[in-house]
C-alpha atoms as a PDB file:
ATOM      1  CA  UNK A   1     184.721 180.153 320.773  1.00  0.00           C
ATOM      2  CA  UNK A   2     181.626 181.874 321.289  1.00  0.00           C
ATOM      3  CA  UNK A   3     179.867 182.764 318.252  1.00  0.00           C
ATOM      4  CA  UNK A   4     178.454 186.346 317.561  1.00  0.00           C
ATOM      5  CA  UNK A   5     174.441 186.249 318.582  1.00  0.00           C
ATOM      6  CA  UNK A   6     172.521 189.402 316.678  1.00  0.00           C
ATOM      7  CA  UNK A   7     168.559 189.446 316.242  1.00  0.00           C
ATOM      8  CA  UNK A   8     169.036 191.850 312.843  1.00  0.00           C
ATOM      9  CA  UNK A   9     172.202 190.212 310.989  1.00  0.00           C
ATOM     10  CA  UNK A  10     169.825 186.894 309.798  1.00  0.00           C
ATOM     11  CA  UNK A  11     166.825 188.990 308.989  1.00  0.00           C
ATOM     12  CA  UNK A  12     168.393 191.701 306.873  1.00  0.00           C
ATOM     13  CA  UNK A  13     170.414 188.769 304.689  1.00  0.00           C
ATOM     14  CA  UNK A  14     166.709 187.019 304.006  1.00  0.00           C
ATOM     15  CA  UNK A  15     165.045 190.214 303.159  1.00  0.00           C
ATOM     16  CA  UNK A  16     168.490 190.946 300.905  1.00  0.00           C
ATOM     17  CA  UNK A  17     167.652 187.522 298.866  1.00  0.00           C
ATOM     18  CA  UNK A  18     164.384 188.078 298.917  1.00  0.00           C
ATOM     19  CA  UNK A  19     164.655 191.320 297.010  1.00  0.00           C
ATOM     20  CA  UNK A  20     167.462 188.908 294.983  1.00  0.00           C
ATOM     21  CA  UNK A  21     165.299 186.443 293.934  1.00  0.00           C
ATOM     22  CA  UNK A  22     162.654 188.973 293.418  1.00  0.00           C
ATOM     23  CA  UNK A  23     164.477 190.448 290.551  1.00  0.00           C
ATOM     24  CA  UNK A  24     165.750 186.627 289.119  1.00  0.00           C
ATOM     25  CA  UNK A  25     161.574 186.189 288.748  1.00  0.00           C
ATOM     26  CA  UNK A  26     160.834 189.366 287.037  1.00  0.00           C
ATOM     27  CA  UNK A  27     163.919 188.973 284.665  1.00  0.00           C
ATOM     28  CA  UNK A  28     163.188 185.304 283.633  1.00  0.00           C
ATOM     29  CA  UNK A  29     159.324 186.345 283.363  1.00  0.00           C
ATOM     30  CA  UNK A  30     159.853 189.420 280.885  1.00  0.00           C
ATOM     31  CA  UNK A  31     162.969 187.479 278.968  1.00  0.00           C
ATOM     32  CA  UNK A  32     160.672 184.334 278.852  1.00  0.00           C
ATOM     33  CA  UNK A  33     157.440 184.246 278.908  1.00  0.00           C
ATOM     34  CA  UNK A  34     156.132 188.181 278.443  1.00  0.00           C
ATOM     35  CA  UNK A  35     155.404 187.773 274.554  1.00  0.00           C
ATOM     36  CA  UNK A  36     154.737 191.859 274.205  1.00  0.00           C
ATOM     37  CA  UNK A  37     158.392 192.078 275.916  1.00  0.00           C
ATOM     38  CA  UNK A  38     159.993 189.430 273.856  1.00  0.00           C
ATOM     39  CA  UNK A  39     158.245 190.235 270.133  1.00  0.00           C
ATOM     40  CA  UNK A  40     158.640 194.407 270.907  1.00  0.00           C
ATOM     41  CA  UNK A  41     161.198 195.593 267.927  1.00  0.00           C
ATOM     42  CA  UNK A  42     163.987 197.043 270.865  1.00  0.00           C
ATOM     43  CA  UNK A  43     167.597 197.352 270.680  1.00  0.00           C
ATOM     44  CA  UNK A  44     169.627 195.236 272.861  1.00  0.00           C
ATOM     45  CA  UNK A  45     169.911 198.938 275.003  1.00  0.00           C
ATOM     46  CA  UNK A  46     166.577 199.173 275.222  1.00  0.00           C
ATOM     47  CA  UNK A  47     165.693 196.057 276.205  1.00  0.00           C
ATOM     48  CA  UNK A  48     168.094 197.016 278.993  1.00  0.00           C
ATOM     49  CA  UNK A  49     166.705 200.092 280.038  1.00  0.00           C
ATOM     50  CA  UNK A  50     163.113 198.858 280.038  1.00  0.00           C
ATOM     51  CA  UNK A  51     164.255 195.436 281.854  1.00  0.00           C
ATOM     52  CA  UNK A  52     166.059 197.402 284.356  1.00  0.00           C
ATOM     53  CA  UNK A  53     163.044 200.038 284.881  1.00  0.00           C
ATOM     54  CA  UNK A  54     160.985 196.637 285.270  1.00  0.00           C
ATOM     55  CA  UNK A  55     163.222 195.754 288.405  1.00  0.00           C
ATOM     56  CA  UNK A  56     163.160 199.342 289.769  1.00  0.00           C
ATOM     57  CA  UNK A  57     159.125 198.897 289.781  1.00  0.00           C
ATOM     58  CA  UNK A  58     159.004 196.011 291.308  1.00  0.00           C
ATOM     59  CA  UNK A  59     161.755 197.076 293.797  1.00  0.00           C
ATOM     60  CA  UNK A  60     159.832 199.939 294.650  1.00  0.00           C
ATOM     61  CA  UNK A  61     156.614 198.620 295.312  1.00  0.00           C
ATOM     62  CA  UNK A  62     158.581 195.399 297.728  1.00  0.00           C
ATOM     63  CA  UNK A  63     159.603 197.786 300.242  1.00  0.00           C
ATOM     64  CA  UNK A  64     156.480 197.460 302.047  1.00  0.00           C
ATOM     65  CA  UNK A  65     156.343 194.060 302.058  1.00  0.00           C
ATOM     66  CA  UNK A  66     160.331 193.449 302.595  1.00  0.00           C
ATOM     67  CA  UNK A  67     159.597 195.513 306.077  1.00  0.00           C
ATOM     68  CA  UNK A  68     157.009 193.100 307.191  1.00  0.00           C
ATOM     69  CA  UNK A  69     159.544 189.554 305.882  1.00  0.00           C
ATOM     70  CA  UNK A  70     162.189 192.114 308.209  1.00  0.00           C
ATOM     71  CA  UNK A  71     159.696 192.522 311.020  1.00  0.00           C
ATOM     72  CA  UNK A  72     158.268 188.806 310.964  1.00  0.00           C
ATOM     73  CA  UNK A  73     161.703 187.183 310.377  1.00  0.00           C
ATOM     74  CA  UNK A  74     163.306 189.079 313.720  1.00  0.00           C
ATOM     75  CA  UNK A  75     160.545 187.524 315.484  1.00  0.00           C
ATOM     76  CA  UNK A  76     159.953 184.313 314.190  1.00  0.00           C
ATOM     77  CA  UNK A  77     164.202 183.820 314.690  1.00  0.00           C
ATOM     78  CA  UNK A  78     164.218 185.087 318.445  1.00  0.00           C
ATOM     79  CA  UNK A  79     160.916 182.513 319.538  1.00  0.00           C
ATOM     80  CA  UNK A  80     163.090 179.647 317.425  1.00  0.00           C
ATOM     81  CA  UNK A  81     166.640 181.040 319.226  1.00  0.00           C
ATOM     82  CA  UNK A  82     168.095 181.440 315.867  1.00  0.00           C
ATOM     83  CA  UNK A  83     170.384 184.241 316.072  1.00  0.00           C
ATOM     84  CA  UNK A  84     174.100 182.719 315.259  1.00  0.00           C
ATOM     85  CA  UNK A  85     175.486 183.907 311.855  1.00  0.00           C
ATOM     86  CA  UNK A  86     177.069 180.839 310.439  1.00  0.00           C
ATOM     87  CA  UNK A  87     177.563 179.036 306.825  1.00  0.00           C
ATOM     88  CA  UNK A  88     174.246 176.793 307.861  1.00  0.00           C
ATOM     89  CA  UNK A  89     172.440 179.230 308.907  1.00  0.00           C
ATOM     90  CA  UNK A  90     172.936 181.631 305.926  1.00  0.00           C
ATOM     91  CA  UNK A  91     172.261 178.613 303.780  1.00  0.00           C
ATOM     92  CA  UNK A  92     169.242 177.947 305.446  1.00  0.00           C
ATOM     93  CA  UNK A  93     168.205 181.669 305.063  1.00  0.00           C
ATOM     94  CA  UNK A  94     168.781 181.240 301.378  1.00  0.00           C
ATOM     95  CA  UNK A  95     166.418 178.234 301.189  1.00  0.00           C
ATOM     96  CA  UNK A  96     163.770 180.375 303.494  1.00  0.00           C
ATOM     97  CA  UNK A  97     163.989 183.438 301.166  1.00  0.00           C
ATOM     98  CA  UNK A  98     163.633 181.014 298.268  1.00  0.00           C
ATOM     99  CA  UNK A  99     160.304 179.849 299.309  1.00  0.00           C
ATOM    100  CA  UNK A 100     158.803 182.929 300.632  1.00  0.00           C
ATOM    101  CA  UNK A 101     159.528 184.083 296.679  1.00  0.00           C
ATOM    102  CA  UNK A 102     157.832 181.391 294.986  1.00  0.00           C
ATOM    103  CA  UNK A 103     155.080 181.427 297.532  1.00  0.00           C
ATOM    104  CA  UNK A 104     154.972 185.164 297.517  1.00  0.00           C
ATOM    105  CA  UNK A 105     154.527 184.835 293.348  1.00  0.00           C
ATOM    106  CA  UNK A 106     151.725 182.186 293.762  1.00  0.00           C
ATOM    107  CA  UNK A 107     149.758 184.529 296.086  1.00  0.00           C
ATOM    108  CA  UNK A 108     150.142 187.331 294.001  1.00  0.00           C
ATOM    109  CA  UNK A 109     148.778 185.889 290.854  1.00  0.00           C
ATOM    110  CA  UNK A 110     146.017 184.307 293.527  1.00  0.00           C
ATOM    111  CA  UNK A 111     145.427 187.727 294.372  1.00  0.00           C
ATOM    112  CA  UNK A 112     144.996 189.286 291.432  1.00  0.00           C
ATOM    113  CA  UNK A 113     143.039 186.787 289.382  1.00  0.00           C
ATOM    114  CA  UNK A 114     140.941 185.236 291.807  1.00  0.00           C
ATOM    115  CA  UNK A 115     140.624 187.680 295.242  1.00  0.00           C
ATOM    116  CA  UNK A 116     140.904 191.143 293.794  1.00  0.00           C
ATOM    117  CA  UNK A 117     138.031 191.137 291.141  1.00  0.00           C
ATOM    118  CA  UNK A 118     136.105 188.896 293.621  1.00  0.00           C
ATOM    119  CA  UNK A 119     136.409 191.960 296.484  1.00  0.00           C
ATOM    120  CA  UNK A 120     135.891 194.483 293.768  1.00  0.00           C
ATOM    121  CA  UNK A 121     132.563 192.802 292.586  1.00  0.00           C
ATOM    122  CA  UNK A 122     131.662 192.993 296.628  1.00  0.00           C
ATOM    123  CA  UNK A 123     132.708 196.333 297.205  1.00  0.00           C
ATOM    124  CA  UNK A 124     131.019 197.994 294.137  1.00  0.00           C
ATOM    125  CA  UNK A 125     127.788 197.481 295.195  1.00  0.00           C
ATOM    126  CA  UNK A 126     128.533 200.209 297.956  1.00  0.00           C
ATOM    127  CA  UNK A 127     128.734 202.499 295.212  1.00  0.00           C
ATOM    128  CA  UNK A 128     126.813 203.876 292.152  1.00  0.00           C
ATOM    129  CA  UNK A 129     130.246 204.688 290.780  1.00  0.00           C
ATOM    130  CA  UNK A 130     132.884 202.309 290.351  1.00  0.00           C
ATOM    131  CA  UNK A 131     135.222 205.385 290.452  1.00  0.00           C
ATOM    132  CA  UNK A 132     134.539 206.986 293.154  1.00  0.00           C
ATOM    133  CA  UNK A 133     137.644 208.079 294.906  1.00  0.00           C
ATOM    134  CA  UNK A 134     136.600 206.418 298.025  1.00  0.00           C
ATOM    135  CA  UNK A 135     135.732 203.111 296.429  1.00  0.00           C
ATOM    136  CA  UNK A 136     139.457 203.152 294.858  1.00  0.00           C
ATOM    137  CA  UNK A 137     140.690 203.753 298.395  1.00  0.00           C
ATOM    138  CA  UNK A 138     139.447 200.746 300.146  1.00  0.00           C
ATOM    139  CA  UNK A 139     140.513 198.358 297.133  1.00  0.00           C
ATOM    140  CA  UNK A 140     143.887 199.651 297.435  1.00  0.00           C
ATOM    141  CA  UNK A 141     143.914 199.392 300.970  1.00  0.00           C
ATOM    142  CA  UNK A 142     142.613 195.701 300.974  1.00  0.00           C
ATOM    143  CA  UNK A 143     144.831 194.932 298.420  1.00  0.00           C
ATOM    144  CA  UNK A 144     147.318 195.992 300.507  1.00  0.00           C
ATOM    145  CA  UNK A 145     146.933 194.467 303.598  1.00  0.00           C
ATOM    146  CA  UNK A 146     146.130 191.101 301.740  1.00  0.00           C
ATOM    147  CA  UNK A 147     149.730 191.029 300.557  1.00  0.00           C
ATOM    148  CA  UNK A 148     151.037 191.855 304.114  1.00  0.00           C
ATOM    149  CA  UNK A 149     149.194 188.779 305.295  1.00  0.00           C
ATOM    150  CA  UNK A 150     150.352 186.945 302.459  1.00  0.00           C
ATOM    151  CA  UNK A 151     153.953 187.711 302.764  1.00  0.00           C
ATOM    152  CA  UNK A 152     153.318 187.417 306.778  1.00  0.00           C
ATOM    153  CA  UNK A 153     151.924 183.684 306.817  1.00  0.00           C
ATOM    154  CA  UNK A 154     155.092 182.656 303.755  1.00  0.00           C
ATOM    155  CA  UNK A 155     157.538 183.832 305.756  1.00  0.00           C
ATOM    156  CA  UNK A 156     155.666 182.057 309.011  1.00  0.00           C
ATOM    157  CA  UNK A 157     155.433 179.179 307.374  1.00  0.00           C
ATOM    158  CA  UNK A 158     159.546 178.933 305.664  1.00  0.00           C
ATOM    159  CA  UNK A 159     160.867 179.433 308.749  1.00  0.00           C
ATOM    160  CA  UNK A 160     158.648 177.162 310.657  1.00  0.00           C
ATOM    161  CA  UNK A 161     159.327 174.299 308.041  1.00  0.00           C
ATOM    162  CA  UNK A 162     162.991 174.942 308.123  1.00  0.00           C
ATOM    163  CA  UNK A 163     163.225 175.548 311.981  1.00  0.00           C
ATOM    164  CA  UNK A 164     164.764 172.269 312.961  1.00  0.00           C
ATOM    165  CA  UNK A 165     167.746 172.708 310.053  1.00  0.00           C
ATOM    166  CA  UNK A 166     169.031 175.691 311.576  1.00  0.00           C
ATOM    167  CA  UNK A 167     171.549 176.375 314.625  1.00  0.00           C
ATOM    168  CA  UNK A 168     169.748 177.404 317.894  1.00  0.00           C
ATOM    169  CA  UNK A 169     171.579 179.489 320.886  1.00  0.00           C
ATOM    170  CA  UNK A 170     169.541 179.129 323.477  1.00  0.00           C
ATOM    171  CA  UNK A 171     170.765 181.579 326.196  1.00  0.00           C
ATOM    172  CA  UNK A 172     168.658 184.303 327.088  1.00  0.00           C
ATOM    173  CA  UNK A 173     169.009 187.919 325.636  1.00  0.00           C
ATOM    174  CA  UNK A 174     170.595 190.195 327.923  1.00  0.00           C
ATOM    175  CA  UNK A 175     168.532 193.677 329.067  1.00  0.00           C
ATOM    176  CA  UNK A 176     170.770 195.377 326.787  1.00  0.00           C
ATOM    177  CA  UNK A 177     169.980 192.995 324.000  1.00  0.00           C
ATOM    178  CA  UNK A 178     166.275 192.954 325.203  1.00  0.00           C
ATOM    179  CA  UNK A 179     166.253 196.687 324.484  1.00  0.00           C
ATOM    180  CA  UNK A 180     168.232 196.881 321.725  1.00  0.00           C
ATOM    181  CA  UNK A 181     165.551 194.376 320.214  1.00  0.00           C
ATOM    182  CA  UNK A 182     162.445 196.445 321.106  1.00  0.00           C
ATOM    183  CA  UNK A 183     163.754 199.475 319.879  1.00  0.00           C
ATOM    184  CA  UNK A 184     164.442 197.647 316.657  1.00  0.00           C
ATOM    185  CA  UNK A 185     160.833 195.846 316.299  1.00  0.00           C
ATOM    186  CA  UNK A 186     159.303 199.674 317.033  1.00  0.00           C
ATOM    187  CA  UNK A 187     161.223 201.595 314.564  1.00  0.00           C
ATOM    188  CA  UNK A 188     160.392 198.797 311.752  1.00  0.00           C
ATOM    189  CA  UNK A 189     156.910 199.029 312.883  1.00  0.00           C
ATOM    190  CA  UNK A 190     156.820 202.420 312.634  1.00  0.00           C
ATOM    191  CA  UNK A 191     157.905 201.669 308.831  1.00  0.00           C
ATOM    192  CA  UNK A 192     155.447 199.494 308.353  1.00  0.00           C
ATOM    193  CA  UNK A 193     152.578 202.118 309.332  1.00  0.00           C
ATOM    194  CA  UNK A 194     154.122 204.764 307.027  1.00  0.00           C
ATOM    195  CA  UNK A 195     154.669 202.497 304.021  1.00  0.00           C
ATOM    196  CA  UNK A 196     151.009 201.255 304.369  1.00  0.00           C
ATOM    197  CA  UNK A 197     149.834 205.225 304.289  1.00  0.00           C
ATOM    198  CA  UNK A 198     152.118 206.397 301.719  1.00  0.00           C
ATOM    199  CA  UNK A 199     151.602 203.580 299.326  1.00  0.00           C
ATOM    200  CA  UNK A 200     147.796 203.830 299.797  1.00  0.00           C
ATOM    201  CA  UNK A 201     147.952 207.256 298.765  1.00  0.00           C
ATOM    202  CA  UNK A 202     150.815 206.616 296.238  1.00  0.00           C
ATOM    203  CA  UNK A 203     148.216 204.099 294.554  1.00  0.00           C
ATOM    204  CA  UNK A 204     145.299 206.208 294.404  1.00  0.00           C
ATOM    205  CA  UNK A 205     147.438 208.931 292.820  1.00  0.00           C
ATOM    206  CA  UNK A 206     149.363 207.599 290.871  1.00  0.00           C
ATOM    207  CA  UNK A 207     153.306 206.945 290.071  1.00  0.00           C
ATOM    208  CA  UNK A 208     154.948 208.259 286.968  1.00  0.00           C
ATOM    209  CA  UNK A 209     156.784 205.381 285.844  1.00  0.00           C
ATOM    210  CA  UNK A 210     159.404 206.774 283.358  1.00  0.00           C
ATOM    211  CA  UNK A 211     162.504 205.505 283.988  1.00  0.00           C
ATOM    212  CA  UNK A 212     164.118 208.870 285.396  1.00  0.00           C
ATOM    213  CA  UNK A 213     160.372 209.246 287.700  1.00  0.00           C
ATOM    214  CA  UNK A 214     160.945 205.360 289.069  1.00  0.00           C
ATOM    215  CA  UNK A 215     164.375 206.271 290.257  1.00  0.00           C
ATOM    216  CA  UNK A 216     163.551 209.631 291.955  1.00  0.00           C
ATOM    217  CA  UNK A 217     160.748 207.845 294.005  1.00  0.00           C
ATOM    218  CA  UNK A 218     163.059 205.438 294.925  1.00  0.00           C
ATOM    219  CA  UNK A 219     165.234 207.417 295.937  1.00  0.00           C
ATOM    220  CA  UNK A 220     163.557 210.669 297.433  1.00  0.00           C
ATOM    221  CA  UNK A 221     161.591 207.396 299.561  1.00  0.00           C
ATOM    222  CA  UNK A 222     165.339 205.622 300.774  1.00  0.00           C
ATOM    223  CA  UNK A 223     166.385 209.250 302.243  1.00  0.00           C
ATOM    224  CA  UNK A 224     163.316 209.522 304.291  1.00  0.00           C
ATOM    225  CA  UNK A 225     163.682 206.819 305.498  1.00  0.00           C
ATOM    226  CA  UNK A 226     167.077 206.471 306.500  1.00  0.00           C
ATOM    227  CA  UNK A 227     166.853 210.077 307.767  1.00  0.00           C
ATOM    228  CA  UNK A 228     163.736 209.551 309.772  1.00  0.00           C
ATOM    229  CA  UNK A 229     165.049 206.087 311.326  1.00  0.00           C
ATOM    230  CA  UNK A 230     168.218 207.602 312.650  1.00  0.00           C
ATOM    231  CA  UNK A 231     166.556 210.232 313.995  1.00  0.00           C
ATOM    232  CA  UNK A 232     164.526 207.860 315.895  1.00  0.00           C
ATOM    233  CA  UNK A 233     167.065 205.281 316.769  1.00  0.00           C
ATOM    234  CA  UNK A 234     168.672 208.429 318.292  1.00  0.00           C
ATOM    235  CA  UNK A 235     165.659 209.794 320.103  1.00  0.00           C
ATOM    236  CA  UNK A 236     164.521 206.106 320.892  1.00  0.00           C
ATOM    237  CA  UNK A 237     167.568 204.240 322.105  1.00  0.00           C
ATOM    238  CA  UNK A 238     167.348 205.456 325.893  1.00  0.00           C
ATOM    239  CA  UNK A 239     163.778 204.753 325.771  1.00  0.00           C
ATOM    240  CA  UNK A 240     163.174 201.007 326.499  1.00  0.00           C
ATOM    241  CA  UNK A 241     164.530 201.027 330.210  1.00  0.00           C
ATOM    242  CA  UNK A 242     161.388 198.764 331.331  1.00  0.00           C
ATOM    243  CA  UNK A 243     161.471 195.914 329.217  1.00  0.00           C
ATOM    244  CA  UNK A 244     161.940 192.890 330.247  1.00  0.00           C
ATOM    245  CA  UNK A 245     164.320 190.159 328.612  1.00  0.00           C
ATOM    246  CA  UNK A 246     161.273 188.528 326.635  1.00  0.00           C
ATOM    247  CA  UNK A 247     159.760 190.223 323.683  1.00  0.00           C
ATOM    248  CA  UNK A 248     156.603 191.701 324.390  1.00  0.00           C
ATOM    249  CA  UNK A 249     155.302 191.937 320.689  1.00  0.00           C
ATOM    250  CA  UNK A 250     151.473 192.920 321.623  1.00  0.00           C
ATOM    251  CA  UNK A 251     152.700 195.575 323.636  1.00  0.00           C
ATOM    252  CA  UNK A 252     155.063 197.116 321.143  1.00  0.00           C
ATOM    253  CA  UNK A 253     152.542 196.537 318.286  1.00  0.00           C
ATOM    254  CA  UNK A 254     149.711 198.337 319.928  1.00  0.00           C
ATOM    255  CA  UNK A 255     151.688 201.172 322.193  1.00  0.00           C
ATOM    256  CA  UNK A 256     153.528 201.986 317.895  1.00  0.00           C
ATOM    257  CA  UNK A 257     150.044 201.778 316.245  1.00  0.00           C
ATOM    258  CA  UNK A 258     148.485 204.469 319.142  1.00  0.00           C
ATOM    259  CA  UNK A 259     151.764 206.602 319.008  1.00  0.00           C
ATOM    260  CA  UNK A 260     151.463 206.854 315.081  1.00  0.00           C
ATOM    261  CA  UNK A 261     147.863 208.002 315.000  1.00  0.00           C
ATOM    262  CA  UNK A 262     148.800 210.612 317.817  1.00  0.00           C
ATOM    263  CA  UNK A 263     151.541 211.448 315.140  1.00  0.00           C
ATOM    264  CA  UNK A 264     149.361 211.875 312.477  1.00  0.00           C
ATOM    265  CA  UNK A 265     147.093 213.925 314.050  1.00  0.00           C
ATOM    266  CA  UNK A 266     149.907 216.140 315.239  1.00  0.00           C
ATOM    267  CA  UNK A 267     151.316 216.474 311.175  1.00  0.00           C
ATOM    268  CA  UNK A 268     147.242 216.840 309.916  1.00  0.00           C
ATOM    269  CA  UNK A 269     146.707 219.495 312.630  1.00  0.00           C
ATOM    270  CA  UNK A 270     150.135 221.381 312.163  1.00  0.00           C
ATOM    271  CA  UNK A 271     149.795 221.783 308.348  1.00  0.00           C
ATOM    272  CA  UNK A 272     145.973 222.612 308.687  1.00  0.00           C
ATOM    273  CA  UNK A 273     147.033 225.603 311.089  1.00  0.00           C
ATOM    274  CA  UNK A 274     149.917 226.487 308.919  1.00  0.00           C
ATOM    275  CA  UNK A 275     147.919 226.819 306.042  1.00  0.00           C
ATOM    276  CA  UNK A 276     145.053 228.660 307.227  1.00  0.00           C
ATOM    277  CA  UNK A 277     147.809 231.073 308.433  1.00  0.00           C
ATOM    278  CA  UNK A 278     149.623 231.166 305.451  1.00  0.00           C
ATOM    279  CA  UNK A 279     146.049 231.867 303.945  1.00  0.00           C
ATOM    280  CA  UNK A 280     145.293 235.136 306.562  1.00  0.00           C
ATOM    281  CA  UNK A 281     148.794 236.305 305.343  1.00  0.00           C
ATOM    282  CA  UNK A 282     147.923 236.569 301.953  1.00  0.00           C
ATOM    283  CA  UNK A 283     144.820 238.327 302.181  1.00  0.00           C
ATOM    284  CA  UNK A 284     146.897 241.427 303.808  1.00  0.00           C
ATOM    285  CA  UNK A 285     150.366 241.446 303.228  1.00  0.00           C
ATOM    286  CA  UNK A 286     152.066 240.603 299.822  1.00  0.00           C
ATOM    287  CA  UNK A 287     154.350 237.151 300.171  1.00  0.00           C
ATOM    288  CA  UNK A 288     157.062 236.822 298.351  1.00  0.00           C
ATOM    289  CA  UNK A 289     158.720 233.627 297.219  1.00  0.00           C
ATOM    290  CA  UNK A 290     161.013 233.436 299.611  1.00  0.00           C
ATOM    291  CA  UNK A 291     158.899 233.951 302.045  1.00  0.00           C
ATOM    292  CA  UNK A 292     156.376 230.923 301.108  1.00  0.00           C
ATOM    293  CA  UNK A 293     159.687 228.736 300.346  1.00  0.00           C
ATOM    294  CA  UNK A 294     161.734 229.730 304.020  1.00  0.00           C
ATOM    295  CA  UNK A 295     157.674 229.363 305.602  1.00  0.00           C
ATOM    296  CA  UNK A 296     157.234 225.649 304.214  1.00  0.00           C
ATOM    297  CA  UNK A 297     160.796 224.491 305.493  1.00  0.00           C
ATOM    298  CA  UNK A 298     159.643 226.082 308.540  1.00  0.00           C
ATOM    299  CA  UNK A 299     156.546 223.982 308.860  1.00  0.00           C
ATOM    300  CA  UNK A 300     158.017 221.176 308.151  1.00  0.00           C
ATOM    301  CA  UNK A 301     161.073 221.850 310.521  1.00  0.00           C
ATOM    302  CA  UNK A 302     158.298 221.959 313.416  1.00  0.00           C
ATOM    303  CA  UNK A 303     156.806 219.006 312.306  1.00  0.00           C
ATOM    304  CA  UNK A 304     159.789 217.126 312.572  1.00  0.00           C
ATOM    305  CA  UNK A 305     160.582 218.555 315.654  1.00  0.00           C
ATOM    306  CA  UNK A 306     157.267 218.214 317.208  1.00  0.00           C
ATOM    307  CA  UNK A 307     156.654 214.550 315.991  1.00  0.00           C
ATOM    308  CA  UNK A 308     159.903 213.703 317.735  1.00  0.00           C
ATOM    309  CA  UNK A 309     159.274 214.921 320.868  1.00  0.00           C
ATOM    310  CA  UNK A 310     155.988 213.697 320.865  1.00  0.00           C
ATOM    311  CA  UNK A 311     156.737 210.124 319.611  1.00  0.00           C
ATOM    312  CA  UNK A 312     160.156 210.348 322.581  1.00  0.00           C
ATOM    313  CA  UNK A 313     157.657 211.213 325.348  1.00  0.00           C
ATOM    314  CA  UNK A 314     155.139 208.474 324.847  1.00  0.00           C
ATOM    315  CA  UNK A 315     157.546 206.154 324.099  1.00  0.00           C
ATOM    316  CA  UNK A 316     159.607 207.081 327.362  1.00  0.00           C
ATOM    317  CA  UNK A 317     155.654 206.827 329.342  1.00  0.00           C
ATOM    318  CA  UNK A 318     155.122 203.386 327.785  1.00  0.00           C
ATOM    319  CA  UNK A 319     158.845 201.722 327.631  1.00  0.00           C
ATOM    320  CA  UNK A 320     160.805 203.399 330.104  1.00  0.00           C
ATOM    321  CA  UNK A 321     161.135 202.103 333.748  1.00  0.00           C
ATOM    322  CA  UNK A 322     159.043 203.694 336.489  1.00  0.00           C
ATOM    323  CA  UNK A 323     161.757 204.891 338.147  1.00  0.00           C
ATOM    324  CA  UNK A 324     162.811 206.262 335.410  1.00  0.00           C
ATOM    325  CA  UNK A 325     161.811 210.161 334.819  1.00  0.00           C
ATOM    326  CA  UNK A 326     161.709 211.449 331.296  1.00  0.00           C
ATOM    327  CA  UNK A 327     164.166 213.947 330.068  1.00  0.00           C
ATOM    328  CA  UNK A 328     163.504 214.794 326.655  1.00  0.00           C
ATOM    329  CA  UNK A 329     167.075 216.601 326.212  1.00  0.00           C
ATOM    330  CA  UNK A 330     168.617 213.131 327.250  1.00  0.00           C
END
């Protein structure tokens, strides 16, 4: 019997015991080594509540970087024709998630006692002041992208190591499969460009890390997500007529990168208009509350709205066959 081929089933369980062993690290480092942690006069339900808030941190600040093991992992499993969900398989996911962790907590501590104070030394001379908002930008930023590389080459170099243990299926993906795949690959790249913006920002500014304040990022962050992926898995699905049965990564990489820019242009000129208007309004009429609270759901109901059909038409001009014409009601 035929087993079941997927190109998402394999990635999502690595990036599920990635976040696993993820949490096993940060619980053995704060019950075992983290003297402050271990010597702090707490109750056994505080040590709870500040062990658990230590998890939600660190879960908060993987999603990033669990998008680009998603992304890379998807990849690197369709050019090694892994894509059969078996016992081996899954064990051999295990072992890759396993060392992307341990490599992943190497890098880190790399990072931030060797790398980060060497850039910082570099970048300061660019500035008089070591505070200035801009300089606090780029180190973010780099420090950023360093740990996408990071996590990019670890999980590069698990699976590559571990290729030869898994199951292969060699048969080529269908066109349905083909698009299916590409419309995957784009929406988690999509992901990937957000998470890098909002966490830049999200740095610069600031998180409050109470325990109730961890939770409500986490989870005012999961929403958007999931509401602004279905949305375009539904706008998107019809889109990728035109590819062919091989990934074309480049393309998708650079035709997401463009179409996100375009977007954010959109959103940065949208608000600017809507607030210069709002602005005019005030000067001669008198607003209510519920006139500024119905006006911002407005806004951001057109921005939605906007971004979609936006991101559906160049995605249809890019994707879609050339016999194809685009219908943006389809």
């Amino acid at each position: 019997m035929k087993l079941e081929r997927t190109f998402f089933k394999l990635p999502l369980l690595l990036v599920l015991f990635y976040w696993l062993f993820n949490i096993l690290y940060i619980v053995v480092y704060f019950t075992g080594f983290d003297d402050y942690f271990l010597l702090s006069n707490m109750t056994s339900n505080q040590l709870i509540k500040n062990l658990t808030k230590q998890v939600l941190i660190n879960f908060y600040y993987q999603i990033p970087n669990s998008i680009i093991v998603f992304v890379f992992s998807i990849v690197l499993f369709y050019k090694y024709s892994i894509n059969q969900v078996n016992s081996r398989n899954i064990t051999n996911t295990l072992l890759v998630a396993i060392l992307i962790t341990s490599m992943d907590i190497a890098g880190r501590w790399f990072l931030y006692n060797s790398i980060n104070p060497w850039v910082q030394s570099k970048i300061s001379y660019l500035f008089f002041d070591s505070n200035y908002s801009l300089f606090n930008e780029i180190i973010n930023f780099i420090v950023i992208i360093t740990i996408y590389i990071f996590v990019a080459l670890w999980t590069y170099f698990s699976i590559k190591l571990l290729n030869k243990k898994f199951i292969h299926d060699c048969d080529v993906p269908t066109q349905s499969e083909s698009q299916r795949l590409h419309l995957g690959v784009f929406i988690l790249l999509y992901n990937c460009y957000f998470s890098t913006l909002y966490f830049s920002i999200n740095s610069f500014y600031g998180v409050h890390f109470s325990f109730i304040g961890i939770i409500l990022n986490i989870i005012c962050l999961t929403i958007f997500l999931l509401i602004t992926n279905l949305i375009g898995y539904f706008l998107l699905r019809k889109c990728f007529t035109g590819v062919t049965e091989v990934l074309n990564l480049k393309k998708l990489i650079l035709c997401s990168i463009s179409i996100f820019i375009f977007n954010c242009i959109l959103v940065i000129i949208i608000f600017w208009v809507s607030i210069s208007l709002y602005e005019y309004l005030k000067v001669y009429y008198r607003l209510s509350k519920n006139f500024s609270l119905c006006y911002t759901w407005a806004i951001i109901g057109i921005v939605f709205i906007l971004s979609s059909i936006m991101v559906k038409i160049m995605t249809k001009l890019l994707f879609c066959s050339k016999n194809n014409k685009i219908n943006i009601t389809q």
